[in-house]
C-alpha atoms as a PDB file:
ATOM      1  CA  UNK A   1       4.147  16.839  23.365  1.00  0.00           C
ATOM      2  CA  UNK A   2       6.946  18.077  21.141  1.00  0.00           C
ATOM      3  CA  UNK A   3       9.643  15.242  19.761  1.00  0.00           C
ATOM      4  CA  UNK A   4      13.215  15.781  21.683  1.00  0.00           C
ATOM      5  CA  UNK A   5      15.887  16.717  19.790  1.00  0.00           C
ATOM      6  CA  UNK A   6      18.072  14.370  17.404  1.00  0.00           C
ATOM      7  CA  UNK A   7      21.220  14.400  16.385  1.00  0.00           C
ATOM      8  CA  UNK A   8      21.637  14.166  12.944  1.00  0.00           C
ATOM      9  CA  UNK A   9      22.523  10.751  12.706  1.00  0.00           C
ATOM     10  CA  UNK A  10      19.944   9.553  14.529  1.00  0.00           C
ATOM     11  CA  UNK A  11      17.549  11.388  11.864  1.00  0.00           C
ATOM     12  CA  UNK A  12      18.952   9.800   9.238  1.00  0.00           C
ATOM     13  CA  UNK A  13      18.483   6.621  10.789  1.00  0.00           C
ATOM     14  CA  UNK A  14      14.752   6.887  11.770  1.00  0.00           C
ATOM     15  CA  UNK A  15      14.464   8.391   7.804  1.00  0.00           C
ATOM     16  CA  UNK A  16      15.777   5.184   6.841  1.00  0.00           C
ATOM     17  CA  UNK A  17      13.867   2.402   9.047  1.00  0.00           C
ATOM     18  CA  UNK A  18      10.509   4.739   8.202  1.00  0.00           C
ATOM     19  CA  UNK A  19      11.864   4.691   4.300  1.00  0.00           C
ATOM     20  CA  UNK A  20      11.504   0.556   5.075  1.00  0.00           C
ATOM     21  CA  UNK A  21       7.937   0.988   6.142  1.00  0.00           C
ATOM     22  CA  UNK A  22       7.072   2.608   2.889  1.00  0.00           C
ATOM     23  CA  UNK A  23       8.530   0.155   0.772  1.00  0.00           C
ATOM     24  CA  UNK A  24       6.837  -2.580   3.281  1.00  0.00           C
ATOM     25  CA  UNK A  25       3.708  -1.125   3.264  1.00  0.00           C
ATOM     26  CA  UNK A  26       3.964  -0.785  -0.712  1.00  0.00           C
ATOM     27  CA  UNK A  27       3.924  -4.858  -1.244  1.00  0.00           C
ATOM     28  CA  UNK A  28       1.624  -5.205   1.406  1.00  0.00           C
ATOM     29  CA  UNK A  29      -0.686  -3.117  -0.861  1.00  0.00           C
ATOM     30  CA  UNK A  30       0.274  -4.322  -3.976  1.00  0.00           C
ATOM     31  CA  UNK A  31      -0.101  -8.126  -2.441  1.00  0.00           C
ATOM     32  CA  UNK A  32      -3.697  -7.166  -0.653  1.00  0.00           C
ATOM     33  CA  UNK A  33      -5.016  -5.875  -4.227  1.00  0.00           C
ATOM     34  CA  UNK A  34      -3.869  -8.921  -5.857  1.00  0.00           C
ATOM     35  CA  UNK A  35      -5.754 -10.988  -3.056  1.00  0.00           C
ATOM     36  CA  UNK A  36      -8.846  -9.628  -4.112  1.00  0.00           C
ATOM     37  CA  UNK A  37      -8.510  -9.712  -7.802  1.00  0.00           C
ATOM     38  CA  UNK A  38      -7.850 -13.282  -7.316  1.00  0.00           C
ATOM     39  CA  UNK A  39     -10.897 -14.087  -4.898  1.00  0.00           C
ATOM     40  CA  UNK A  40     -12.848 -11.581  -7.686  1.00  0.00           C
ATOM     41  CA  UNK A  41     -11.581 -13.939 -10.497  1.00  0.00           C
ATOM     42  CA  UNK A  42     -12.945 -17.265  -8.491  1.00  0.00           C
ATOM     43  CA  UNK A  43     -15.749 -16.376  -7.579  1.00  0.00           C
ATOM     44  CA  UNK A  44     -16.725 -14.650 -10.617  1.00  0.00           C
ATOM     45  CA  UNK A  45     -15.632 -18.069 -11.872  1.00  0.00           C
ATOM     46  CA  UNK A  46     -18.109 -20.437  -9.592  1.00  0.00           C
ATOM     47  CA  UNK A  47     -20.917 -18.145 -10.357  1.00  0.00           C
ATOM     48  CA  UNK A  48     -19.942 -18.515 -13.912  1.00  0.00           C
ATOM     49  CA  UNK A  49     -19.493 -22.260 -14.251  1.00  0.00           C
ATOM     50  CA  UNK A  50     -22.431 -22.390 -11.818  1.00  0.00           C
ATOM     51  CA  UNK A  51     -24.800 -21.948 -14.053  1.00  0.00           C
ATOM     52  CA  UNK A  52     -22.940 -23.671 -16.773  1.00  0.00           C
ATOM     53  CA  UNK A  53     -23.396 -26.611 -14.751  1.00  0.00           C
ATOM     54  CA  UNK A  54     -27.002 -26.623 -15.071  1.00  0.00           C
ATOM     55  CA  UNK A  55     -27.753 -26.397 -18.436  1.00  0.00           C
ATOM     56  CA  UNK A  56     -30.521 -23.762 -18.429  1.00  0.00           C
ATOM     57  CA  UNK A  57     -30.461 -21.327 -21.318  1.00  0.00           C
ATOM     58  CA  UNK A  58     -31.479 -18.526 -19.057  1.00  0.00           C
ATOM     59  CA  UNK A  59     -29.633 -19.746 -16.020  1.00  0.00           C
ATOM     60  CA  UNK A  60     -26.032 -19.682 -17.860  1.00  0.00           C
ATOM     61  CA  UNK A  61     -26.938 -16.178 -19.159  1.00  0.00           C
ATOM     62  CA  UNK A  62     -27.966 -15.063 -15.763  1.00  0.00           C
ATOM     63  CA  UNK A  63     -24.575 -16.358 -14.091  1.00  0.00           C
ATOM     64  CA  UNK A  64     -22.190 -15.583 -16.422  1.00  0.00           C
ATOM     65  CA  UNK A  65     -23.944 -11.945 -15.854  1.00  0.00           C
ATOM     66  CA  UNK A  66     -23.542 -11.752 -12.369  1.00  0.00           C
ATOM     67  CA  UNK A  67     -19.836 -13.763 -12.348  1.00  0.00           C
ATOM     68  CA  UNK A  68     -18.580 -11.405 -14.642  1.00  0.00           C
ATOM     69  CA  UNK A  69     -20.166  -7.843 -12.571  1.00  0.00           C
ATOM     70  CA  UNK A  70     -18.653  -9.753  -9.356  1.00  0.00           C
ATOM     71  CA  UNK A  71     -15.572 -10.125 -10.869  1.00  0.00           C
ATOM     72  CA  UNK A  72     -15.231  -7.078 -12.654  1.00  0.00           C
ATOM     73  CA  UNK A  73     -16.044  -5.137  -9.718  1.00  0.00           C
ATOM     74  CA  UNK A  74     -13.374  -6.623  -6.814  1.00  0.00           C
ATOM     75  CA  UNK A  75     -10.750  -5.699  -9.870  1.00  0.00           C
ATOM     76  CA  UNK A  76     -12.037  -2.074 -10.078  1.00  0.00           C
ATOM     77  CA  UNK A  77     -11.930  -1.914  -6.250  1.00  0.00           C
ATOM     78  CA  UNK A  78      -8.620  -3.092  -6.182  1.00  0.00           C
ATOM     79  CA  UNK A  79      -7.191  -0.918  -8.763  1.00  0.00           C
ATOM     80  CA  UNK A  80      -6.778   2.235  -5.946  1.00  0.00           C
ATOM     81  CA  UNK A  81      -4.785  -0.026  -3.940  1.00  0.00           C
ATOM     82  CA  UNK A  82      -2.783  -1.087  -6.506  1.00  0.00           C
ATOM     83  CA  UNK A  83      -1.745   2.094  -7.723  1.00  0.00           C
ATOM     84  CA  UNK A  84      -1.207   3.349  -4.411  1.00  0.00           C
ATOM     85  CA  UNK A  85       1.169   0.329  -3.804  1.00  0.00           C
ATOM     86  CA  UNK A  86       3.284   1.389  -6.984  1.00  0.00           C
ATOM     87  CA  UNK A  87       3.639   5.045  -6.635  1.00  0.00           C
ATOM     88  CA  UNK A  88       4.263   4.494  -2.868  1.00  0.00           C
ATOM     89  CA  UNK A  89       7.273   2.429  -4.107  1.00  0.00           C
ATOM     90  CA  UNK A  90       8.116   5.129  -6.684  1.00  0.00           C
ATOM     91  CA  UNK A  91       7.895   7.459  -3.397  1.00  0.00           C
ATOM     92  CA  UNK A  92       5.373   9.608  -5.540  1.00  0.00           C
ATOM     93  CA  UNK A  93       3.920  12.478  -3.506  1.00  0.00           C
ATOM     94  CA  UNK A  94       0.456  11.695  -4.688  1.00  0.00           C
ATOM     95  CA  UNK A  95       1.052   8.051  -3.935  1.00  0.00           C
ATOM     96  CA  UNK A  96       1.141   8.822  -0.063  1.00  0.00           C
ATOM     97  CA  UNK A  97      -2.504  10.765  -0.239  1.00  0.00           C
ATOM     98  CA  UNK A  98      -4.244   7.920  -2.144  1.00  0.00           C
ATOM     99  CA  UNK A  99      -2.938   5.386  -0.092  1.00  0.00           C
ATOM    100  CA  UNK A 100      -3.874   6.772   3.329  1.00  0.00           C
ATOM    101  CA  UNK A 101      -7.463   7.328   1.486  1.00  0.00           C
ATOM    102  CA  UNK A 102      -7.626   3.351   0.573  1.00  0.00           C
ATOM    103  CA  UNK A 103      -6.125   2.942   3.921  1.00  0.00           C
ATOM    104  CA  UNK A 104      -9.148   4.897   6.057  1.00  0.00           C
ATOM    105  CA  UNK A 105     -11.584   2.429   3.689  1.00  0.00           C
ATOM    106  CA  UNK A 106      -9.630  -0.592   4.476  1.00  0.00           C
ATOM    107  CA  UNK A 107     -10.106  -0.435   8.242  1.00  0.00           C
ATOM    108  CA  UNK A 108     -13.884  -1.741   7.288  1.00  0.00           C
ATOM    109  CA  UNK A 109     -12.681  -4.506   5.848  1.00  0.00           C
ATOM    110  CA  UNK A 110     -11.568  -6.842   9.006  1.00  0.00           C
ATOM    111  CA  UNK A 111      -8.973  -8.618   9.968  1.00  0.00           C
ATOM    112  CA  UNK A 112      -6.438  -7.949   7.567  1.00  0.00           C
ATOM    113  CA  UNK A 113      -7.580  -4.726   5.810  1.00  0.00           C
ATOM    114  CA  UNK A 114      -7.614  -3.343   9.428  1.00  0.00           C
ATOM    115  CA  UNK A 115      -4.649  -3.861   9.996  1.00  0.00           C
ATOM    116  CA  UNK A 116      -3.146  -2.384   6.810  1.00  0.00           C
ATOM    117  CA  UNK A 117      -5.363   0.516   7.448  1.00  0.00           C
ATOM    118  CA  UNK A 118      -3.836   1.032  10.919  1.00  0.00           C
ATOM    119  CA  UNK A 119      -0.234   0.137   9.430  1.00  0.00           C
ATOM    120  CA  UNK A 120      -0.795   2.671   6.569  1.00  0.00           C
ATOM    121  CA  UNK A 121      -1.839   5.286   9.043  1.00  0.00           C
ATOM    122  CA  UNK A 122       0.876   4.698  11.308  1.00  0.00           C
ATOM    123  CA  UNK A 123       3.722   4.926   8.257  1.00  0.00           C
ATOM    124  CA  UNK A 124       2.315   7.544   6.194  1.00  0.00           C
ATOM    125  CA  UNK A 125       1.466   9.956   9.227  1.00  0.00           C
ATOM    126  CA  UNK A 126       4.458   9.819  10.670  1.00  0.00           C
ATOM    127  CA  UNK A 127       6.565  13.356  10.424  1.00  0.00           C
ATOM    128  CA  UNK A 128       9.558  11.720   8.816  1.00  0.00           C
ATOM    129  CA  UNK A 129       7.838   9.887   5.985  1.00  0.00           C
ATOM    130  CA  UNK A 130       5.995  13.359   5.302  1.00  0.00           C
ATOM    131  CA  UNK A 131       9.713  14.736   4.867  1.00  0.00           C
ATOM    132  CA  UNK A 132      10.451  11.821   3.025  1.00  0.00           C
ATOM    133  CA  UNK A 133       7.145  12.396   0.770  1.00  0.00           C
ATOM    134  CA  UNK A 134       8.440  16.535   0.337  1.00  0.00           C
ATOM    135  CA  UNK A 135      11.618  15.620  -0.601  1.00  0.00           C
ATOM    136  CA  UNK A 136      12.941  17.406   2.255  1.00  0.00           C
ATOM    137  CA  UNK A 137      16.636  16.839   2.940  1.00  0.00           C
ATOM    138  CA  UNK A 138      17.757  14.461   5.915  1.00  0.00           C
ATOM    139  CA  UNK A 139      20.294  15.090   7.401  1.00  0.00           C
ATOM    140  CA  UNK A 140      23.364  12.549   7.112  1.00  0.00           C
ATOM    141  CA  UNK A 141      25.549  11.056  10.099  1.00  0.00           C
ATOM    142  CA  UNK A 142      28.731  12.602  10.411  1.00  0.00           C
ATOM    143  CA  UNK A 143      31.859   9.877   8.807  1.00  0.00           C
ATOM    144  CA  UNK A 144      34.173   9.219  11.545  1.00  0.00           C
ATOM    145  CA  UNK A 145      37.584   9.022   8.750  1.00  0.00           C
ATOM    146  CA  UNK A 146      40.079  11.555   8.190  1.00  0.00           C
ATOM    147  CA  UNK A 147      40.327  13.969   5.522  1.00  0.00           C
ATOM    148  CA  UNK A 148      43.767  15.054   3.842  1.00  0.00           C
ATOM    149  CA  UNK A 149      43.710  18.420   4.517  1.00  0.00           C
ATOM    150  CA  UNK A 150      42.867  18.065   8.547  1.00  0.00           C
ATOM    151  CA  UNK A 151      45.599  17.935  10.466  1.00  0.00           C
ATOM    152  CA  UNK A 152      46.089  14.272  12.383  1.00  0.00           C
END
């Protein structure tokens, strides 16, 4: 139930794979959010040149409607994501809350936003990135070299 007991070094070593996991999970964020601006972009495109294609008055004004709401709406829905991506490699304390909330929503969106939502869970839950999050300090490993003033 309770973690054992660390020595310090071994803190500072978990602090450091976990501080890993956050910059991971950062790009993975930032990438994600750029997947769907792109696929907003493309399709808002097709639905766009759709109608283009043809030649109706009403059917170009119709599509180039709905391409541009598609499109403009997969940005805004990315935009969380993205900002959560770049304050989470900034380690900004409000960067961790927004991305575990855009994490939770993710999970609907399977295969691959399911498994960022589990992967941001996993990272951002953990009890050393919360330290890391605080600021708290971690304790360093111990140096093994001599000092001056100690006797040899």
């Amino acid at each position: 139930m309770f973690p054992w007991p660390q020595p310090s070094g071994a803190r500072s070593v978990q602090s450091n794979i976990m501080r890993d996991h956050v910059r991971i999970l950062a790009w993975c964020f930032i990438a994600y959010s750029a997947i769907i601006v792109m696929v907003g972009v493309g399709v808002g495109s097709i639905v766009l040149f759709g109608g283009a294609l043809s030649g109706d008055r009403e059917a170009i004004f119709i599509t180039g409607a709905v391409g541009t709401a598609i499109a403009c709406f997969l940005i805004v829905i990315s935009l969380p994501g993205m900002l959560a991506g770049i304050g989470l490699l900034k380690m900004k304390p409000w960067a961790r809350i927004v991305a575990i909330i855009v994490g939770v929503l993710h999970i609907l969106s399977f295969p691959f936003g399911t498994a960022l939502g589990i992967y941001t869970l996993w990272v951002l839950l953990n009890a050393e990135t919360e330290g890391l999050f605080r600021g708290q300090q971690v304790a360093v490993a111990p140096s093994n070299r001599l000092d001056a003033s100690s006797p040899a």
